[in-house]
PDB file of N, CA and C in Angstrom:
ATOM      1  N   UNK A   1       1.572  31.974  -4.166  1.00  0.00           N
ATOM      2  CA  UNK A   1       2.796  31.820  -4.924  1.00  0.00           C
ATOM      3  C   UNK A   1       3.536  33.162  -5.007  1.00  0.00           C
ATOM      4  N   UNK A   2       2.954  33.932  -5.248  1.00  0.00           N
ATOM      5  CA  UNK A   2       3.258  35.722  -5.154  1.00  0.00           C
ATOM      6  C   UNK A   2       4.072  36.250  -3.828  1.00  0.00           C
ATOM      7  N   UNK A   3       3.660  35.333  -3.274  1.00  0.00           N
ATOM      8  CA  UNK A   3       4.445  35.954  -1.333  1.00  0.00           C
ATOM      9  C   UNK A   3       5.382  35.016  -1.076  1.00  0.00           C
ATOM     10  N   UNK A   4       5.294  33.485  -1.977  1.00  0.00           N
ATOM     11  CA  UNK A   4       6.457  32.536  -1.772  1.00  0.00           C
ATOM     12  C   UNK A   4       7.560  33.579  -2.411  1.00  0.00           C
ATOM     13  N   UNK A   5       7.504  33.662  -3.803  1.00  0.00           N
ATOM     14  CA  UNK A   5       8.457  34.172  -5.068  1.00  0.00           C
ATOM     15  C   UNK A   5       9.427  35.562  -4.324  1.00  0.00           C
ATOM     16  N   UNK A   6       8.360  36.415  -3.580  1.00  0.00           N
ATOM     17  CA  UNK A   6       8.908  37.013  -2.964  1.00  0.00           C
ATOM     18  C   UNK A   6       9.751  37.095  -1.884  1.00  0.00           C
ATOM     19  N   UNK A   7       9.440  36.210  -1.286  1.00  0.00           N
ATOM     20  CA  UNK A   7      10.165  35.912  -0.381  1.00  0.00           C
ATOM     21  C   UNK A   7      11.945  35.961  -0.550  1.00  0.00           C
ATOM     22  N   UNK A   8      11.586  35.041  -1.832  1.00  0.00           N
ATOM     23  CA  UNK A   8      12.932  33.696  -2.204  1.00  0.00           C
ATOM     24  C   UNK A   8      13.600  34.345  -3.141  1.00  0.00           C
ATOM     25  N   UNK A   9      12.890  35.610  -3.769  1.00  0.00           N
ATOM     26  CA  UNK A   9      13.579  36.428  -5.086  1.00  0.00           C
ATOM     27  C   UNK A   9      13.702  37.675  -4.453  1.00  0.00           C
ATOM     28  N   UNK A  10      13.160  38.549  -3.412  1.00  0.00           N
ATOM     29  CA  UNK A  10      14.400  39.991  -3.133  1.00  0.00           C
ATOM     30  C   UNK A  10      14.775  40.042  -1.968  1.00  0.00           C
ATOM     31  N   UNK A  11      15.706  41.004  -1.824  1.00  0.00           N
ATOM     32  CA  UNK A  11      16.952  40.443  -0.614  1.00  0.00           C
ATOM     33  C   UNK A  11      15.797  40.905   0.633  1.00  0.00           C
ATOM     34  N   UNK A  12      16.150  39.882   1.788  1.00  0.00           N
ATOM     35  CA  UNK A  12      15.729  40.162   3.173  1.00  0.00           C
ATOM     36  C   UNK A  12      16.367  41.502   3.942  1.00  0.00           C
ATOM     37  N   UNK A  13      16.090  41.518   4.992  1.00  0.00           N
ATOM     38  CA  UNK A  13      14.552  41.269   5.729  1.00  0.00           C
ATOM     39  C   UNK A  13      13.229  41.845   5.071  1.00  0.00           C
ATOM     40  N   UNK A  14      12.195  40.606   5.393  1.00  0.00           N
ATOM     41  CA  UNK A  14      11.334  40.426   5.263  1.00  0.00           C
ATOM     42  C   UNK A  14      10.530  40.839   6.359  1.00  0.00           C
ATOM     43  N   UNK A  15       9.287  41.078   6.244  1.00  0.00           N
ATOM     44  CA  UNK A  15       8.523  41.536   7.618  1.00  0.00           C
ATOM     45  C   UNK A  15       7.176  40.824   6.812  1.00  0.00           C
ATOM     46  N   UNK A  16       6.016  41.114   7.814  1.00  0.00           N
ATOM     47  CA  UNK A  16       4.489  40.752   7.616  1.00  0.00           C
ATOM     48  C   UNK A  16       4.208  42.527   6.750  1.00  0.00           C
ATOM     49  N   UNK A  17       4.610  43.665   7.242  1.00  0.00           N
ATOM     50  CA  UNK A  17       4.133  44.697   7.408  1.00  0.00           C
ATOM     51  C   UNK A  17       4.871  45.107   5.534  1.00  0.00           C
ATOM     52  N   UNK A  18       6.209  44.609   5.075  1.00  0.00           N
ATOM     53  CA  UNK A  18       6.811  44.839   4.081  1.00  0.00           C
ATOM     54  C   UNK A  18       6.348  44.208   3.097  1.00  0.00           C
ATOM     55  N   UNK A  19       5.847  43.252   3.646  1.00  0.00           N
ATOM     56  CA  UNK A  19       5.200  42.044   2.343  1.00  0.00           C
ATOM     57  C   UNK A  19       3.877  42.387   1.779  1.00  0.00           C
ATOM     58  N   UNK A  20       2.671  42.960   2.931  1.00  0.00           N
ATOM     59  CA  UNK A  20       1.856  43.561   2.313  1.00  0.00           C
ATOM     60  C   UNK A  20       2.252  44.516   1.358  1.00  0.00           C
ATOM     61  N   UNK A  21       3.127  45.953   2.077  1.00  0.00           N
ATOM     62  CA  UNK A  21       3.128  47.111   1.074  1.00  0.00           C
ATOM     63  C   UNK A  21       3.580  46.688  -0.204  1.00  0.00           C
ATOM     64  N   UNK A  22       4.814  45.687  -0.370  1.00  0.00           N
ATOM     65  CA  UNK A  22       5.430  45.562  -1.678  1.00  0.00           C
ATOM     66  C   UNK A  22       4.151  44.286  -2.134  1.00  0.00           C
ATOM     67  N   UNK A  23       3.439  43.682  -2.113  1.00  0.00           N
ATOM     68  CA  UNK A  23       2.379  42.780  -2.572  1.00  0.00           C
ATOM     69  C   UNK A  23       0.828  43.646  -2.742  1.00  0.00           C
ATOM     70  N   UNK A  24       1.050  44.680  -1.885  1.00  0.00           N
ATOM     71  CA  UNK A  24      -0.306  45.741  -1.775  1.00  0.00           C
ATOM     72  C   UNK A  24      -1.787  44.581  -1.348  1.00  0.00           C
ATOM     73  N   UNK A  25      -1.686  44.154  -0.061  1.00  0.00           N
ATOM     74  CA  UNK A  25      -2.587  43.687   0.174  1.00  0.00           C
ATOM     75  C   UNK A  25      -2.557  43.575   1.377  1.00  0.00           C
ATOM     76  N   UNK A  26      -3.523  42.978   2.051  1.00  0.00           N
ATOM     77  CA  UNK A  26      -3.536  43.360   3.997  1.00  0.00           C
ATOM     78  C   UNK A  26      -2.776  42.479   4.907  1.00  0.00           C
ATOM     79  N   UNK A  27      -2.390  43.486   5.852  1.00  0.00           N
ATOM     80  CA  UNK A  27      -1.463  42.100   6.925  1.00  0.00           C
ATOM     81  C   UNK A  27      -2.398  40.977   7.339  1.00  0.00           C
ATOM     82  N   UNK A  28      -3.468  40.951   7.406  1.00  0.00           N
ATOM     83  CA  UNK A  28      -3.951  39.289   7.766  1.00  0.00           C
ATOM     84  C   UNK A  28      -3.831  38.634   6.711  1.00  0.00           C
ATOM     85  N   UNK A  29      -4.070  39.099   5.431  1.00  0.00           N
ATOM     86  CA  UNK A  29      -3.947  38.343   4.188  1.00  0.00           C
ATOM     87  C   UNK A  29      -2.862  37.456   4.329  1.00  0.00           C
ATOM     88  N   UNK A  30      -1.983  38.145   4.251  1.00  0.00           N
ATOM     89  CA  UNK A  30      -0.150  38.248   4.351  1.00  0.00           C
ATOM     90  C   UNK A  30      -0.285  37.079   5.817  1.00  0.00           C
ATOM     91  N   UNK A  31      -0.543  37.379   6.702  1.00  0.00           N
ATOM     92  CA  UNK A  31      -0.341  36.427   7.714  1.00  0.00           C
ATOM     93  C   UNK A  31      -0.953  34.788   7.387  1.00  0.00           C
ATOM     94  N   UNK A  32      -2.342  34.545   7.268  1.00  0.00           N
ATOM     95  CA  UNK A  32      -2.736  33.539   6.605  1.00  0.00           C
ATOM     96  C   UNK A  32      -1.496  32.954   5.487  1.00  0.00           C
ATOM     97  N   UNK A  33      -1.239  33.974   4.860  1.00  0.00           N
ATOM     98  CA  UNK A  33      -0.394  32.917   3.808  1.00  0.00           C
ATOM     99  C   UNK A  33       0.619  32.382   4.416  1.00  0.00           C
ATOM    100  N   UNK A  34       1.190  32.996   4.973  1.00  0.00           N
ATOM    101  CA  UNK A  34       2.516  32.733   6.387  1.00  0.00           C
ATOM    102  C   UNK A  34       1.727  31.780   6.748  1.00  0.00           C
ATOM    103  N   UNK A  35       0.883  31.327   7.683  1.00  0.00           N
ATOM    104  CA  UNK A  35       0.338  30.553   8.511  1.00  0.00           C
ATOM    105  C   UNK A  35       0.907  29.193   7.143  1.00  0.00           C
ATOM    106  N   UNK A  36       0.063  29.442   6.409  1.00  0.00           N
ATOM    107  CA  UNK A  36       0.170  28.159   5.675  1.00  0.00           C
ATOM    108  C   UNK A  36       1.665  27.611   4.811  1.00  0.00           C
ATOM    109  N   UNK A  37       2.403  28.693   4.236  1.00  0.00           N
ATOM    110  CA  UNK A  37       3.480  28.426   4.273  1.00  0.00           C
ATOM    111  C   UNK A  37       4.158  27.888   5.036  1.00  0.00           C
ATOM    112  N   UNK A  38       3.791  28.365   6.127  1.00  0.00           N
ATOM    113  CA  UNK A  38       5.320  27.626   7.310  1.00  0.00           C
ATOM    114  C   UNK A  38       4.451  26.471   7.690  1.00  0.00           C
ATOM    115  N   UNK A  39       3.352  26.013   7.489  1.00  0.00           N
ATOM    116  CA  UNK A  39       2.592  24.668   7.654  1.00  0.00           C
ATOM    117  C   UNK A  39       3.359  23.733   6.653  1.00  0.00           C
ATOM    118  N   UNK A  40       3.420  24.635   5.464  1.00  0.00           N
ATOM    119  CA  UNK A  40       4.465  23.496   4.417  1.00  0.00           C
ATOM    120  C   UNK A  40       5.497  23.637   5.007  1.00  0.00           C
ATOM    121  N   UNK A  41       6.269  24.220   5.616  1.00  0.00           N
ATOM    122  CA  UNK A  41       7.569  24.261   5.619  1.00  0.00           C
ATOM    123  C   UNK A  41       8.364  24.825   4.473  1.00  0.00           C
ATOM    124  N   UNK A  42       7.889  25.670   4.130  1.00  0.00           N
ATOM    125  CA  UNK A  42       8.561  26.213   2.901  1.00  0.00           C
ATOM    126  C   UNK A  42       8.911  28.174   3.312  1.00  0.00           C
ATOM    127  N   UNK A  43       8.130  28.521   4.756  1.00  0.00           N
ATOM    128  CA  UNK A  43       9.009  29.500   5.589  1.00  0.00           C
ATOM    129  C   UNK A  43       9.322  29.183   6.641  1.00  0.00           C
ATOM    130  N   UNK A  44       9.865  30.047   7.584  1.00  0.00           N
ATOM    131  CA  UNK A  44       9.681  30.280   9.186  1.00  0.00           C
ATOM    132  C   UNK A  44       9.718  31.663   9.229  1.00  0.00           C
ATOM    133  N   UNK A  45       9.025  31.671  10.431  1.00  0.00           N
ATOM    134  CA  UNK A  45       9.019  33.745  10.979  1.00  0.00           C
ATOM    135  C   UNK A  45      10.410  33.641  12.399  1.00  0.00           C
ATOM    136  N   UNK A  46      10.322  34.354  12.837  1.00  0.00           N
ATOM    137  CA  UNK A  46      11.797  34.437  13.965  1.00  0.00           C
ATOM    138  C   UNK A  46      11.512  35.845  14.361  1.00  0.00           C
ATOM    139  N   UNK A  47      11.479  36.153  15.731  1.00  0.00           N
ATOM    140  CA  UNK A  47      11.567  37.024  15.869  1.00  0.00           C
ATOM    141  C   UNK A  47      12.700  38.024  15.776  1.00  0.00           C
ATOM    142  N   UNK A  48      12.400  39.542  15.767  1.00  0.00           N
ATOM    143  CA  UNK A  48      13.571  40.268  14.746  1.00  0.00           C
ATOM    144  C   UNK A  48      14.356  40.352  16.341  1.00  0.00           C
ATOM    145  N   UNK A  49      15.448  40.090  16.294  1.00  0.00           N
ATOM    146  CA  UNK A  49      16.205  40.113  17.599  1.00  0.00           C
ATOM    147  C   UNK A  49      16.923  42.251  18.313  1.00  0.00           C
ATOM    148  N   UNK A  50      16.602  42.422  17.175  1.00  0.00           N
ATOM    149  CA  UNK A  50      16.887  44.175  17.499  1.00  0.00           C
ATOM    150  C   UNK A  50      15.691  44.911  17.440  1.00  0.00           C
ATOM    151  N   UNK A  51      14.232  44.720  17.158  1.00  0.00           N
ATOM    152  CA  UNK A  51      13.400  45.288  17.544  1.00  0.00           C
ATOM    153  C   UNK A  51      12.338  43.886  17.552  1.00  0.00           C
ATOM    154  N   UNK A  52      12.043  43.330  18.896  1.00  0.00           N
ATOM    155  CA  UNK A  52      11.351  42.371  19.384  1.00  0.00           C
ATOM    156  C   UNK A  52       9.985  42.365  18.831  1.00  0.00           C
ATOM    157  N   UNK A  53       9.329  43.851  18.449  1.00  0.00           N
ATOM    158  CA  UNK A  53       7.657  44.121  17.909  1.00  0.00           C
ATOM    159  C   UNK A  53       7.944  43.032  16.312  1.00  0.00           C
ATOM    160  N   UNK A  54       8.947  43.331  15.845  1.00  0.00           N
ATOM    161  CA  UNK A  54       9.028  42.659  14.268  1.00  0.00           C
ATOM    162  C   UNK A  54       8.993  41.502  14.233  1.00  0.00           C
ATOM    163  N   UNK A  55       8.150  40.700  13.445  1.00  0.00           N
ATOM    164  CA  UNK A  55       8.738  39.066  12.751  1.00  0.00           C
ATOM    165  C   UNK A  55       9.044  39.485  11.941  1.00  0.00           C
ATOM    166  N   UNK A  56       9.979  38.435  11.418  1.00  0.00           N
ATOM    167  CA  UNK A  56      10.873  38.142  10.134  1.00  0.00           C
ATOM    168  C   UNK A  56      10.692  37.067   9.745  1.00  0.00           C
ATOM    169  N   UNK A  57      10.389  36.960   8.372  1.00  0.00           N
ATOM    170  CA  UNK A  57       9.719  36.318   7.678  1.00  0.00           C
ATOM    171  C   UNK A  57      11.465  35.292   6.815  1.00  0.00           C
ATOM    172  N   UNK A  58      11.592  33.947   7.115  1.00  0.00           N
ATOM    173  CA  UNK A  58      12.607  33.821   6.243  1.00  0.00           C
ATOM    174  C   UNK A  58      12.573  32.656   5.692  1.00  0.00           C
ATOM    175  N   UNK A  59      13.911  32.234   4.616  1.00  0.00           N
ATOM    176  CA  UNK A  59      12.923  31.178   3.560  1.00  0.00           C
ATOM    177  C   UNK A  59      14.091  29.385   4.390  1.00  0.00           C
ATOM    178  N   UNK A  60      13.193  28.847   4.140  1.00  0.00           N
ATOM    179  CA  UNK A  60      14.141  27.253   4.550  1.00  0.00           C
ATOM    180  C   UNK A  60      14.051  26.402   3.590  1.00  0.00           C
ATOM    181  N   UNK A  61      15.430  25.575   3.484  1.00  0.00           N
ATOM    182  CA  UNK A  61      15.829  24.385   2.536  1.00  0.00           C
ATOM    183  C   UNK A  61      14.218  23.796   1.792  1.00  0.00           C
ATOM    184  N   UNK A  62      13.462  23.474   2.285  1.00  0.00           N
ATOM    185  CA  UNK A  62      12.067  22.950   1.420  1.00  0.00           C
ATOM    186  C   UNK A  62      11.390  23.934   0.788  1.00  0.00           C
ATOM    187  N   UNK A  63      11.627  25.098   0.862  1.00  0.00           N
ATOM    188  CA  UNK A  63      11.319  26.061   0.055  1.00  0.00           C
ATOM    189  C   UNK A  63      11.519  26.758  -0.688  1.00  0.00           C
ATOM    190  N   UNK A  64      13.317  25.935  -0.972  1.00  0.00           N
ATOM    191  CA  UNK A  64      14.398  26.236  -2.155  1.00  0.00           C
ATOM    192  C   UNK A  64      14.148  25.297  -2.784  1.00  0.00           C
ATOM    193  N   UNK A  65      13.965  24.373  -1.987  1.00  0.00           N
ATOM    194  CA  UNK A  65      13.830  22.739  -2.863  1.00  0.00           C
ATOM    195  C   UNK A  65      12.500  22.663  -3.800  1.00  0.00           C
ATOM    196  N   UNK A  66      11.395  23.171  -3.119  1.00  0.00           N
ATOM    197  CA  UNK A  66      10.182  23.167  -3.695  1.00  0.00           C
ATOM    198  C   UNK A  66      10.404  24.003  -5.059  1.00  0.00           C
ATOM    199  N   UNK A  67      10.945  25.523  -5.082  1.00  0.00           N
ATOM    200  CA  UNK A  67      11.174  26.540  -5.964  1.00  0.00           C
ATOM    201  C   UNK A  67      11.783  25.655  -6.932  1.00  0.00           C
ATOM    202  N   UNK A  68      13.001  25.660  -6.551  1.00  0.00           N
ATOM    203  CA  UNK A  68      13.641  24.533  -7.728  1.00  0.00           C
ATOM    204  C   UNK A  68      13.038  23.420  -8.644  1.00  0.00           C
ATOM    205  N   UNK A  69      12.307  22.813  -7.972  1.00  0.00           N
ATOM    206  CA  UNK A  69      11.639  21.736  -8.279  1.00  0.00           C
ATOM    207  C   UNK A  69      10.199  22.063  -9.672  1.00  0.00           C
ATOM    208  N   UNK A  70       9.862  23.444  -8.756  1.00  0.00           N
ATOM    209  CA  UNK A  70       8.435  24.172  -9.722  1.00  0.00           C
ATOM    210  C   UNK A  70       9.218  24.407 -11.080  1.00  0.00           C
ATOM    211  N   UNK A  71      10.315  24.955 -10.703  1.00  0.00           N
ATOM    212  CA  UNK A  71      10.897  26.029 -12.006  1.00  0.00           C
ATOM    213  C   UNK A  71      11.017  25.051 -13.044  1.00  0.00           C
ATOM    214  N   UNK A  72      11.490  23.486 -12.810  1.00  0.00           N
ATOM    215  CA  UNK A  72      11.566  22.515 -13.570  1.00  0.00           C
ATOM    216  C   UNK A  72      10.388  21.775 -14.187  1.00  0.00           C
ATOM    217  N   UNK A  73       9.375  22.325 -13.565  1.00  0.00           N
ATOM    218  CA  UNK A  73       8.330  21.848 -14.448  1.00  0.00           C
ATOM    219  C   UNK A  73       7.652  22.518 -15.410  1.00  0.00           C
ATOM    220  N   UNK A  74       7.818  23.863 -14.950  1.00  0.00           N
ATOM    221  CA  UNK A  74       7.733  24.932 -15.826  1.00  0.00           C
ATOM    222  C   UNK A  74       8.556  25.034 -17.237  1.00  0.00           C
ATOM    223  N   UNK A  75       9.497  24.643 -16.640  1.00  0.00           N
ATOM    224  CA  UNK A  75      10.459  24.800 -18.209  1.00  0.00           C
ATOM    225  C   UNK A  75      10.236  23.433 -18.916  1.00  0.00           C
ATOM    226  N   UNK A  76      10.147  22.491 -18.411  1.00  0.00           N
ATOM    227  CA  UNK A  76       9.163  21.335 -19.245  1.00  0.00           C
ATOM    228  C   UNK A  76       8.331  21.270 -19.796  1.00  0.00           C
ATOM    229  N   UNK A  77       6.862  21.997 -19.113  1.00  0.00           N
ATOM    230  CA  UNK A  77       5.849  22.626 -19.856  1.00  0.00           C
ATOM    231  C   UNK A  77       6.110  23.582 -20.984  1.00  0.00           C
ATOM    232  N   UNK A  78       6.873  24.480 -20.812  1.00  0.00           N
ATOM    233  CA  UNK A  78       7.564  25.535 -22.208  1.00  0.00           C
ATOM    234  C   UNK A  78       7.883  24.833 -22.778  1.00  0.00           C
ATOM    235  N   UNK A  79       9.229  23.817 -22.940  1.00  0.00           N
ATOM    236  CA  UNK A  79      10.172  22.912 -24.312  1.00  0.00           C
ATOM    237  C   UNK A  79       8.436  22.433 -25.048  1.00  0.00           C
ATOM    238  N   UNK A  80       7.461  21.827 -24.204  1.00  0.00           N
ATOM    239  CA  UNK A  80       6.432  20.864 -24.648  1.00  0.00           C
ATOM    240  C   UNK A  80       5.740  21.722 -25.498  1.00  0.00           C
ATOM    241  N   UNK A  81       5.611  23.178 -25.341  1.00  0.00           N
ATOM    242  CA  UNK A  81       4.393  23.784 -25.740  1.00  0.00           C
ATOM    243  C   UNK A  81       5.130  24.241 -26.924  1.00  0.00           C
ATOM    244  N   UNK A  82       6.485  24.754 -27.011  1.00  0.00           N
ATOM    245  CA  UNK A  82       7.447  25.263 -27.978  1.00  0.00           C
ATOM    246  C   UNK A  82       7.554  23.847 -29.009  1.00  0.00           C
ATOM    247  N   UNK A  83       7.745  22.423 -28.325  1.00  0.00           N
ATOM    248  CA  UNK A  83       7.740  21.167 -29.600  1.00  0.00           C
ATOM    249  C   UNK A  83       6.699  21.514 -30.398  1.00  0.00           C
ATOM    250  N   UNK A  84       5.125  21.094 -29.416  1.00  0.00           N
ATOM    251  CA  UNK A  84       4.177  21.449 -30.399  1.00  0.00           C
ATOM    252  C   UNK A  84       3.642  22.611 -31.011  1.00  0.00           C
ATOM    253  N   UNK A  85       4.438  23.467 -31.362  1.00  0.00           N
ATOM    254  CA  UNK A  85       4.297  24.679 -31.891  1.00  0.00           C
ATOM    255  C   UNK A  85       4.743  24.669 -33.166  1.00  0.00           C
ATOM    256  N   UNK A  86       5.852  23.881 -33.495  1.00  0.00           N
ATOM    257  CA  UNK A  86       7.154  23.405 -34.029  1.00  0.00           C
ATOM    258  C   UNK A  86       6.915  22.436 -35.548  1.00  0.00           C
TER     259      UNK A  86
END
């Protein structure tokens, strides 16, 4: 969720190599999660067209949709926990 959020919350480009340093954890880590993300469909990688060594990591419609969708349950869960507080 940490490498989705990121993704979708600071400005691109994105890399495998940027996502570790700003997440502080290893590029296979970072790749696995990629692997499985873009299995959901919630990234794609592309290669960087001005230096060919880079992927670029970027976000697609089901992975705005998904975000959107979380944030709304989240704030459902809050109103619920704030009623019974109440």
């Amino acid at each position: 969720m940490a490498l989705l959020l990121t993704v979708y919350m600071t400005d691109p480009p994105h890399t495998v190599r940027g996502l570790a340093q700003h997440l502080n954890v290893s590029k296979p880590a970072i790749t696995r999660a990629l692997d499985r993300l873009g299995r959901l469909g919630y990234i794609r990688r592309k290669v960087d067209q001005t230096d060919r060594r880079n992927v670029l990591v970027q976000r697609t419609v089901k992975g705005s949709v998904y975000l959107t969708e979380f944030a709304e349950v989240v704030r459902r869960a809050m109103r619920q926990v704030e009623e019974a507080g109440s």
